[in-house]
PDB file of N, CA and C in Angstrom:
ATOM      1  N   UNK A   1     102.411 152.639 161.893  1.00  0.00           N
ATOM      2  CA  UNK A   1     101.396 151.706 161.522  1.00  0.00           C
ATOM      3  C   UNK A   1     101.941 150.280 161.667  1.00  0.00           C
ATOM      4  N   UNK A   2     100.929 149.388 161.751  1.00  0.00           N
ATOM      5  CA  UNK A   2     101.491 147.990 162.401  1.00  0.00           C
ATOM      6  C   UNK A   2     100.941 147.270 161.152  1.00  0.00           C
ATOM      7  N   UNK A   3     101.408 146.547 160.455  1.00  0.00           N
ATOM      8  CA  UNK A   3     100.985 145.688 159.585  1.00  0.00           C
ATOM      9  C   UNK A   3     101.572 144.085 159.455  1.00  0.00           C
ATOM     10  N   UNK A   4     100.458 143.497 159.145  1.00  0.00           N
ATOM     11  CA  UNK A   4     101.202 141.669 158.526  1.00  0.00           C
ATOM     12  C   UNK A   4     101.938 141.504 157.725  1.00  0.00           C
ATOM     13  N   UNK A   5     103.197 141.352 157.570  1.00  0.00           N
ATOM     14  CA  UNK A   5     104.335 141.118 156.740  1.00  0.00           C
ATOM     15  C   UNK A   5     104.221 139.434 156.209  1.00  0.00           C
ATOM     16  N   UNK A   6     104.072 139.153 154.821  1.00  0.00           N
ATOM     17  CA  UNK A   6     103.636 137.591 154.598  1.00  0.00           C
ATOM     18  C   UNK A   6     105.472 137.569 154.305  1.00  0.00           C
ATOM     19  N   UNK A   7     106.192 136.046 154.797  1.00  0.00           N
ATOM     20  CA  UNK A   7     107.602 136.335 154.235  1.00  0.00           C
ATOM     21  C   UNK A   7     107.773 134.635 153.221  1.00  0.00           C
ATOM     22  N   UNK A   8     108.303 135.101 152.469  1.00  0.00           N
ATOM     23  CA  UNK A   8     108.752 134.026 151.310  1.00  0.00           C
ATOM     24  C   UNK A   8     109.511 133.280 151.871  1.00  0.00           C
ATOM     25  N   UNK A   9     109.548 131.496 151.377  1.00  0.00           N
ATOM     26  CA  UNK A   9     110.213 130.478 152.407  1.00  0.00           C
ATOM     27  C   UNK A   9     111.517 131.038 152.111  1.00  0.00           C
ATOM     28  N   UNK A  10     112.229 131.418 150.905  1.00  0.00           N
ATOM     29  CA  UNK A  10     113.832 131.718 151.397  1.00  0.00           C
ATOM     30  C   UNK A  10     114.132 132.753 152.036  1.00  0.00           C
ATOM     31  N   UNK A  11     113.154 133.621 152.862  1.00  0.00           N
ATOM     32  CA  UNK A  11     114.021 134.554 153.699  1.00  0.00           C
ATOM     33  C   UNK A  11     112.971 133.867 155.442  1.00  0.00           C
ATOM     34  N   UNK A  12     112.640 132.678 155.008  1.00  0.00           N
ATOM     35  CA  UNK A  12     112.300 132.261 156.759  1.00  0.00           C
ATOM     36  C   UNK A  12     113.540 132.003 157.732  1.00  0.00           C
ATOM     37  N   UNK A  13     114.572 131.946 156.888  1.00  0.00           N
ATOM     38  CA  UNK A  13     115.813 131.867 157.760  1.00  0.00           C
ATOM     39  C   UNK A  13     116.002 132.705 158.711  1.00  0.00           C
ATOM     40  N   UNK A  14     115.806 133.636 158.364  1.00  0.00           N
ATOM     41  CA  UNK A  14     116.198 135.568 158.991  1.00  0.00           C
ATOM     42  C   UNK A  14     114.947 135.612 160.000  1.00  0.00           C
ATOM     43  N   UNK A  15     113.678 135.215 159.873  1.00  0.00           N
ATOM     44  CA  UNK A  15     112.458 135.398 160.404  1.00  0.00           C
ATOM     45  C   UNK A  15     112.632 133.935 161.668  1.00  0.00           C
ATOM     46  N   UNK A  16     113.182 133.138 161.918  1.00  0.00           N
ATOM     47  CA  UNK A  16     113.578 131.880 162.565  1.00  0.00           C
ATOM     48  C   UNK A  16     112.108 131.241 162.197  1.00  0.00           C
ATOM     49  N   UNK A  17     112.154 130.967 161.056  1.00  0.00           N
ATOM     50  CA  UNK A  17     111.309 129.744 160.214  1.00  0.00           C
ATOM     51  C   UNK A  17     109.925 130.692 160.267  1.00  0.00           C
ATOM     52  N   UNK A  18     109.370 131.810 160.723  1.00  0.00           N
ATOM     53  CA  UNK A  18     108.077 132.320 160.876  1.00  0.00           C
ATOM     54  C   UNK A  18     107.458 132.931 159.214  1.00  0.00           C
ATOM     55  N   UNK A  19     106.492 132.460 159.109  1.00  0.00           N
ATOM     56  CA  UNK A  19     105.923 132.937 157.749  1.00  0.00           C
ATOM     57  C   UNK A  19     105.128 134.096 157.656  1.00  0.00           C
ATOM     58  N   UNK A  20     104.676 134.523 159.179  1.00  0.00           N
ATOM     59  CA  UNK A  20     104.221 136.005 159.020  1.00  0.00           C
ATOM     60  C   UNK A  20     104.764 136.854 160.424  1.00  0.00           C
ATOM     61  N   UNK A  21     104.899 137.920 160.070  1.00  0.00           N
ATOM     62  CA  UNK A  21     105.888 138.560 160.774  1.00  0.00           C
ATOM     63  C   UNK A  21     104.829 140.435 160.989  1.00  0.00           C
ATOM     64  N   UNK A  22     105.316 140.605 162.213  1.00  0.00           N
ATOM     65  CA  UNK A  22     104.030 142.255 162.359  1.00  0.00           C
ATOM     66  C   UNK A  22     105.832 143.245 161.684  1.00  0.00           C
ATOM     67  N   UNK A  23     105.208 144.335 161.222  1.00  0.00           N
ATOM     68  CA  UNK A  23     106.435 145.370 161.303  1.00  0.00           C
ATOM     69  C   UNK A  23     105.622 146.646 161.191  1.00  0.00           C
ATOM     70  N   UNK A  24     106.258 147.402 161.161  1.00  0.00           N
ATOM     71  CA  UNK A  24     105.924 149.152 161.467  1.00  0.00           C
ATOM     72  C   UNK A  24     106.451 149.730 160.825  1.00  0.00           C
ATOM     73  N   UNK A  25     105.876 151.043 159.972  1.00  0.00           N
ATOM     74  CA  UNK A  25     106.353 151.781 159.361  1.00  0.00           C
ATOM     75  C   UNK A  25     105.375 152.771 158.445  1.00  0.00           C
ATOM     76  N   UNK A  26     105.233 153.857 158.105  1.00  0.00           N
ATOM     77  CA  UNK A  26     104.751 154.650 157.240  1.00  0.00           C
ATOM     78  C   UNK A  26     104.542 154.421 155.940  1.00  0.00           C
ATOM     79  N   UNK A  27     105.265 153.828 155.449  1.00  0.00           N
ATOM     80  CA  UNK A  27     105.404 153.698 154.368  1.00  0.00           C
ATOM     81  C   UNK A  27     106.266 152.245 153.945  1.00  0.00           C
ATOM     82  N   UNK A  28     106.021 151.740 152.636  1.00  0.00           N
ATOM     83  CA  UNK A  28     106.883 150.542 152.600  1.00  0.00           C
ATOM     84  C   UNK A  28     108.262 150.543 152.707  1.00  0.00           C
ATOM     85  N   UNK A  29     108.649 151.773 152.348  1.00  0.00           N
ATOM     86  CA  UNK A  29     110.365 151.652 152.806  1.00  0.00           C
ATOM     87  C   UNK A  29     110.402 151.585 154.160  1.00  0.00           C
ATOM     88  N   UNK A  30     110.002 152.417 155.152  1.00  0.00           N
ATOM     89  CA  UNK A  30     109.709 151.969 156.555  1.00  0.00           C
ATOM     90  C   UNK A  30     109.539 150.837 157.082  1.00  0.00           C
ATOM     91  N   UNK A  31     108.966 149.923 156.680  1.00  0.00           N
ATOM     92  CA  UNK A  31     108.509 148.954 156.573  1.00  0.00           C
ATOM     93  C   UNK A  31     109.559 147.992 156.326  1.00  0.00           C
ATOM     94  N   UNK A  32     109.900 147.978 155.834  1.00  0.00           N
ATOM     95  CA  UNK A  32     111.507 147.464 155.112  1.00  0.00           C
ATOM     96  C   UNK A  32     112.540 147.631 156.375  1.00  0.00           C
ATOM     97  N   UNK A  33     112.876 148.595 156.405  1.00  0.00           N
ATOM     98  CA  UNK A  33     113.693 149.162 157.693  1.00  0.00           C
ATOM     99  C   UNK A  33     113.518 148.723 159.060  1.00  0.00           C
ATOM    100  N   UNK A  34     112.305 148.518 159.237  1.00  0.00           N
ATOM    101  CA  UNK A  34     111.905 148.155 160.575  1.00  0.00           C
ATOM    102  C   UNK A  34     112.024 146.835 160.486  1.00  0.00           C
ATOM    103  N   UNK A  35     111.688 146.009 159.458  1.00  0.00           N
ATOM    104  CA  UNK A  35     111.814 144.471 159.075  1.00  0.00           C
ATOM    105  C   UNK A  35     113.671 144.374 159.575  1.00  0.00           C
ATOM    106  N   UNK A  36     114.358 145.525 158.432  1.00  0.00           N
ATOM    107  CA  UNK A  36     115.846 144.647 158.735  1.00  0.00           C
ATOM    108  C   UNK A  36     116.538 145.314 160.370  1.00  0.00           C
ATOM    109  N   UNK A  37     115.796 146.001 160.953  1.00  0.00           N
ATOM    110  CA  UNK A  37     116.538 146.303 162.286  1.00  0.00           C
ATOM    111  C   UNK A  37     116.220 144.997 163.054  1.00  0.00           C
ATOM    112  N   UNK A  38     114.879 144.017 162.897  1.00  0.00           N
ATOM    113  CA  UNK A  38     114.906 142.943 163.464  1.00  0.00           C
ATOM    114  C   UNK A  38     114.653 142.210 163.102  1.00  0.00           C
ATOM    115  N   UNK A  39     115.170 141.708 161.651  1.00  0.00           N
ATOM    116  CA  UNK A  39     115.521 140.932 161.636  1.00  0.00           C
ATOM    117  C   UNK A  39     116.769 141.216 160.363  1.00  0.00           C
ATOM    118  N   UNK A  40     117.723 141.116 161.034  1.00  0.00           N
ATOM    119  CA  UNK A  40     119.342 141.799 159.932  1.00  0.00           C
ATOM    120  C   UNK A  40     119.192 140.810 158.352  1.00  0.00           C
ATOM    121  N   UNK A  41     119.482 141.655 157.830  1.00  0.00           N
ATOM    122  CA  UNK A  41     120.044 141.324 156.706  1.00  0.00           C
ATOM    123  C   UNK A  41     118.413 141.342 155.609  1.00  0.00           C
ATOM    124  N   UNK A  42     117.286 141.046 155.936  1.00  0.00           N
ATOM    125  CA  UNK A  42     116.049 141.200 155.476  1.00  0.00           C
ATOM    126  C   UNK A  42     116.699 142.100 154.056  1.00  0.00           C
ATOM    127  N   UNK A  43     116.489 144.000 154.416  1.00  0.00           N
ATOM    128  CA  UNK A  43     116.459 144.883 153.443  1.00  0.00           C
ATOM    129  C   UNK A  43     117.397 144.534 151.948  1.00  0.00           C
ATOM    130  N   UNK A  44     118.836 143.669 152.449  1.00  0.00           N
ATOM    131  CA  UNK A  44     119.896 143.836 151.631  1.00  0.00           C
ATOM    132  C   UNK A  44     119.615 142.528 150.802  1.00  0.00           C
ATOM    133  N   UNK A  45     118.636 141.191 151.045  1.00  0.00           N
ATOM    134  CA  UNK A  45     117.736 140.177 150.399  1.00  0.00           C
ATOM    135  C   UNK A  45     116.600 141.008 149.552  1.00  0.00           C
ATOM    136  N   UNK A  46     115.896 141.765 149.515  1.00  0.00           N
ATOM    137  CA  UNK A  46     115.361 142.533 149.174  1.00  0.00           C
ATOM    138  C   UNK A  46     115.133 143.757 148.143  1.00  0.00           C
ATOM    139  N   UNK A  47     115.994 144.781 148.305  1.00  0.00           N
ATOM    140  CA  UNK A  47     116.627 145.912 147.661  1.00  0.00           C
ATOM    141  C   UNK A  47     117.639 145.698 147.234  1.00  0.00           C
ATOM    142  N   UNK A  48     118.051 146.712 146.238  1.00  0.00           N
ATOM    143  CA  UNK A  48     119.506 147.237 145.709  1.00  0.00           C
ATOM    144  C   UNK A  48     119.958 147.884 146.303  1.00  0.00           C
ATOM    145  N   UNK A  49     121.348 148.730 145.994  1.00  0.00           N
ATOM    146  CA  UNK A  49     122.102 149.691 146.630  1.00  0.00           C
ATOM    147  C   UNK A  49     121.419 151.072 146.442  1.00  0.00           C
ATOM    148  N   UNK A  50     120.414 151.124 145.589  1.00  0.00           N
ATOM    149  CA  UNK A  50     119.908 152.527 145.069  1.00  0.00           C
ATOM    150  C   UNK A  50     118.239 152.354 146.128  1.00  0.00           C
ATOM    151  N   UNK A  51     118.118 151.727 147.028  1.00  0.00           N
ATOM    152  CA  UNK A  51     116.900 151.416 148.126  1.00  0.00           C
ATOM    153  C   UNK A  51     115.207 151.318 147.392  1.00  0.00           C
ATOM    154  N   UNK A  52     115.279 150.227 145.634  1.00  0.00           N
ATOM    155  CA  UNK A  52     114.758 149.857 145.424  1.00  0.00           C
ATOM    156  C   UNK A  52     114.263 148.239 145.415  1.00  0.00           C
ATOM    157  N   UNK A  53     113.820 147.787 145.435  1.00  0.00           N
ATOM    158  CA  UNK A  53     113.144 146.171 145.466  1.00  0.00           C
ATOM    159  C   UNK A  53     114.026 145.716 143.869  1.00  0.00           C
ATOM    160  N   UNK A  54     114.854 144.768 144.181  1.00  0.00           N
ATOM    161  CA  UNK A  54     115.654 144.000 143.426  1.00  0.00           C
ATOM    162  C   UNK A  54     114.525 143.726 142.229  1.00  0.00           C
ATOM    163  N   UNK A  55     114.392 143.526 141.456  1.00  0.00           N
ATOM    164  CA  UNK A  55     114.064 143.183 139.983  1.00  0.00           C
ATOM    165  C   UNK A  55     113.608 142.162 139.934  1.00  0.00           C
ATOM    166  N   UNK A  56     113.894 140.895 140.593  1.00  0.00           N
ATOM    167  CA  UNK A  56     113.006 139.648 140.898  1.00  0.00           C
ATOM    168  C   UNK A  56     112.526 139.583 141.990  1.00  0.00           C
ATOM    169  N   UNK A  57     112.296 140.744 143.161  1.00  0.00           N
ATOM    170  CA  UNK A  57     111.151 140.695 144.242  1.00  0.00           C
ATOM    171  C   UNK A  57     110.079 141.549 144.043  1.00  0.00           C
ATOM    172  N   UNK A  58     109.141 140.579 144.214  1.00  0.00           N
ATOM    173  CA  UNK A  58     107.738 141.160 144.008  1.00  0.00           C
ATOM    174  C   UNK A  58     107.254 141.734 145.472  1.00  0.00           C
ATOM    175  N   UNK A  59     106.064 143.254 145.409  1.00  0.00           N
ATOM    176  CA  UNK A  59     105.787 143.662 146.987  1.00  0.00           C
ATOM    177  C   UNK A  59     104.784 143.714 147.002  1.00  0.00           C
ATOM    178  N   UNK A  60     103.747 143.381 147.217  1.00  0.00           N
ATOM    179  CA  UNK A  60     102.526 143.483 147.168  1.00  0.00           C
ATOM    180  C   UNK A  60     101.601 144.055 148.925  1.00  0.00           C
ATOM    181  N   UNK A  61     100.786 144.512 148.504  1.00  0.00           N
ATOM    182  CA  UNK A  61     100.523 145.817 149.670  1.00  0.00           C
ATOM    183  C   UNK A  61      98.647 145.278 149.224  1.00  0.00           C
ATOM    184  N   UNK A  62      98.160 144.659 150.259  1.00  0.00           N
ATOM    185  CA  UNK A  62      96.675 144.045 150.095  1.00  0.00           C
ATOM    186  C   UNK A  62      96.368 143.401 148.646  1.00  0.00           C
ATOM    187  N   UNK A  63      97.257 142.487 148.106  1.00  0.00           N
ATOM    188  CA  UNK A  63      97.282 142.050 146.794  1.00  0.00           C
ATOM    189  C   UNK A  63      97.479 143.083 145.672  1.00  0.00           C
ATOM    190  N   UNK A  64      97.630 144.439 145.631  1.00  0.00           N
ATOM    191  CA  UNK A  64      97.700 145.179 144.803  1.00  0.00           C
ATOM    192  C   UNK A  64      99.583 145.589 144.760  1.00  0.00           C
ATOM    193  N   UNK A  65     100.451 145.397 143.493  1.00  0.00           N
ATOM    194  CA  UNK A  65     101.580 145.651 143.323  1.00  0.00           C
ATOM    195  C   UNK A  65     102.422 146.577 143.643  1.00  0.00           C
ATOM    196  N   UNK A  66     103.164 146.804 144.769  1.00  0.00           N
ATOM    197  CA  UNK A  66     104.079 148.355 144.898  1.00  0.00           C
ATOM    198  C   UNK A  66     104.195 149.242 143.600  1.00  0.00           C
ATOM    199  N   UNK A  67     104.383 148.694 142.524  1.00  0.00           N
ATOM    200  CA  UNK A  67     104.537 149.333 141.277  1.00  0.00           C
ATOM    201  C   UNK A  67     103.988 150.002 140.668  1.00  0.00           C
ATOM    202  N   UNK A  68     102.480 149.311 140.882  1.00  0.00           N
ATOM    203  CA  UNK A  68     101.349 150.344 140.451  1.00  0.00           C
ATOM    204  C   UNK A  68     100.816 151.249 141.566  1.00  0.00           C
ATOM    205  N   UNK A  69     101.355 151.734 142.650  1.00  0.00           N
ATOM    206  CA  UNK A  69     100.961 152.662 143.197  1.00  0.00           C
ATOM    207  C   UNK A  69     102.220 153.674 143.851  1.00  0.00           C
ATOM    208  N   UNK A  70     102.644 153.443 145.217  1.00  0.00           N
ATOM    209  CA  UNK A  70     103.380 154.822 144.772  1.00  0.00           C
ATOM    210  C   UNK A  70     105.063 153.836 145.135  1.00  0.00           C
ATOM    211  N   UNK A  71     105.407 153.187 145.141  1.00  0.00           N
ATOM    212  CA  UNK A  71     106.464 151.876 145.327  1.00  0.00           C
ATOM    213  C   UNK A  71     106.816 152.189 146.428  1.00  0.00           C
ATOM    214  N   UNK A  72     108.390 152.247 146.808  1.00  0.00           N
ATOM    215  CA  UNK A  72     108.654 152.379 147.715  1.00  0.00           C
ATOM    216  C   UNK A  72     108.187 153.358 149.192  1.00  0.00           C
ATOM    217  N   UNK A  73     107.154 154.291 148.384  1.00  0.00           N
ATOM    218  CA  UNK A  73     106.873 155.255 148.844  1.00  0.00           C
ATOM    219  C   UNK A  73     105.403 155.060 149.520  1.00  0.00           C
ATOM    220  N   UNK A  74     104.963 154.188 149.130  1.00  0.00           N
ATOM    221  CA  UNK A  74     102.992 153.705 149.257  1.00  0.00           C
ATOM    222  C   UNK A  74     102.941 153.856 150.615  1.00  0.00           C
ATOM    223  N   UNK A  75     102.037 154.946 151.020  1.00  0.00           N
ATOM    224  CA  UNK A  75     101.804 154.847 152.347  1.00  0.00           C
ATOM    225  C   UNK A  75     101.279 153.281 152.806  1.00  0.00           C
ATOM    226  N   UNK A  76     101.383 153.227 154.322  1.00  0.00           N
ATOM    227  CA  UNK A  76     100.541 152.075 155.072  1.00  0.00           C
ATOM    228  C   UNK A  76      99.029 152.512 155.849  1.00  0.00           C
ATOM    229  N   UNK A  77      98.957 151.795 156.223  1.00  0.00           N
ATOM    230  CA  UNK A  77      97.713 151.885 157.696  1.00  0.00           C
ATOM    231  C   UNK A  77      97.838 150.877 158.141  1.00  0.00           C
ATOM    232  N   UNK A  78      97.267 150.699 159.743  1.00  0.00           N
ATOM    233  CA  UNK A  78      96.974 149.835 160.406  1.00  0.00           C
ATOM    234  C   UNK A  78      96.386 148.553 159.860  1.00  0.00           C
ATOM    235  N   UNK A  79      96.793 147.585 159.894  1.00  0.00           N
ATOM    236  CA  UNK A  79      95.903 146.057 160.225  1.00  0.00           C
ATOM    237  C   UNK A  79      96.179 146.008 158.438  1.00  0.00           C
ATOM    238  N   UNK A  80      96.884 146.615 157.612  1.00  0.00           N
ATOM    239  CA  UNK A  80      97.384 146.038 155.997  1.00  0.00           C
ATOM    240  C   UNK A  80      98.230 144.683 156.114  1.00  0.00           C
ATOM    241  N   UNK A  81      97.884 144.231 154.778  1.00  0.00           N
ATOM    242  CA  UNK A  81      98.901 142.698 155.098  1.00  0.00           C
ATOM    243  C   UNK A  81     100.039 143.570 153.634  1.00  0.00           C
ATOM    244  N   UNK A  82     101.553 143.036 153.655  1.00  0.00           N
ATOM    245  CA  UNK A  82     102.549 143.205 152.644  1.00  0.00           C
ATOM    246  C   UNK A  82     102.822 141.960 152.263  1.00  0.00           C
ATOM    247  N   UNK A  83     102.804 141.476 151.428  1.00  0.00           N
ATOM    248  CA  UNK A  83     103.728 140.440 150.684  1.00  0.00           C
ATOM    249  C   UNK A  83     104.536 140.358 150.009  1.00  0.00           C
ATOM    250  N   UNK A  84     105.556 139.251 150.300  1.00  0.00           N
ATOM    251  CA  UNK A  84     106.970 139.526 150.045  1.00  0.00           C
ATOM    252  C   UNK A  84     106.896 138.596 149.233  1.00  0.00           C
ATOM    253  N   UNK A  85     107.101 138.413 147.385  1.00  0.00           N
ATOM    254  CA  UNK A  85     107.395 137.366 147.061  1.00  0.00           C
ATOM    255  C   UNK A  85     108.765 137.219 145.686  1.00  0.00           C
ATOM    256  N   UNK A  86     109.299 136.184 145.682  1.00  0.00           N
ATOM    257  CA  UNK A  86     110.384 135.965 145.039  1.00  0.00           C
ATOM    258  C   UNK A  86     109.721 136.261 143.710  1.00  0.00           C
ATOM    259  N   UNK A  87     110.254 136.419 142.027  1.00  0.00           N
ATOM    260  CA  UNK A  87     109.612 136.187 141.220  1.00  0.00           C
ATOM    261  C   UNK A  87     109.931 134.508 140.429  1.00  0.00           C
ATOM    262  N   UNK A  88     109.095 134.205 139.966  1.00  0.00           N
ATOM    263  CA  UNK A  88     109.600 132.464 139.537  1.00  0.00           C
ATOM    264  C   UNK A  88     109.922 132.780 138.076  1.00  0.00           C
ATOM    265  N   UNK A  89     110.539 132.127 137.782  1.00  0.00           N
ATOM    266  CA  UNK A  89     110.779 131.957 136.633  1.00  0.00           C
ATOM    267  C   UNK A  89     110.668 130.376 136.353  1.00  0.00           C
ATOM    268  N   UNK A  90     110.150 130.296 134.935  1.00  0.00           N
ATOM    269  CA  UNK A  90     110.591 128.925 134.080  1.00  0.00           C
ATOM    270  C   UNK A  90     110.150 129.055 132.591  1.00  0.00           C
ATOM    271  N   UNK A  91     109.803 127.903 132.382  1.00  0.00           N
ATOM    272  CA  UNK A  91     109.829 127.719 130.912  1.00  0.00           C
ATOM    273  C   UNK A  91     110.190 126.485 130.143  1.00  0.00           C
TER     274      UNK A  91
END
């Protein structure tokens, strides 16, 4: 499946400044994978060592949260947008 990858300004480095990016994959870990084969280092900005989404990255799959559906595992389809976003903090 081919989908719109939205990417957060601190990983436009890896993307050479591009804010949306196509990738492929079955599922969002797929998705992930196919992101860091082209463009390196993506997954390891991203995930932990245990191939979950770091604790302050948010994934969002048509505005609805990886979390509340099946996470790493959420199937895709064609023409879905993913969003990649940092979490903010303040106070």
């Amino acid at each position: 499946m081919t989908v719109d990858v939205q990417i957060p300004a601190v990983l436009k480095k890896l993307t050479g400044g591009a804010k949306s990016v196509k990738g492929q994959g079955q599922t969002v870990r797929e998705l992930l994978e196919d992101l860091d084969r082209e463009y390196p280092g993506m997954k390891k900005q991203l995930t932990s060592e245990d191939g979950q989404p770091h604790r302050f990255v948010n994934i969002y799959l048509n505005d609805e949260d990886i979390r509340f559906l099946q996470q790493m595992e959420t199937p895709l389809k064609d023409g879905d947008v993913v969003s990649i976003l940092p979490a903010i903090a303040g106070g």
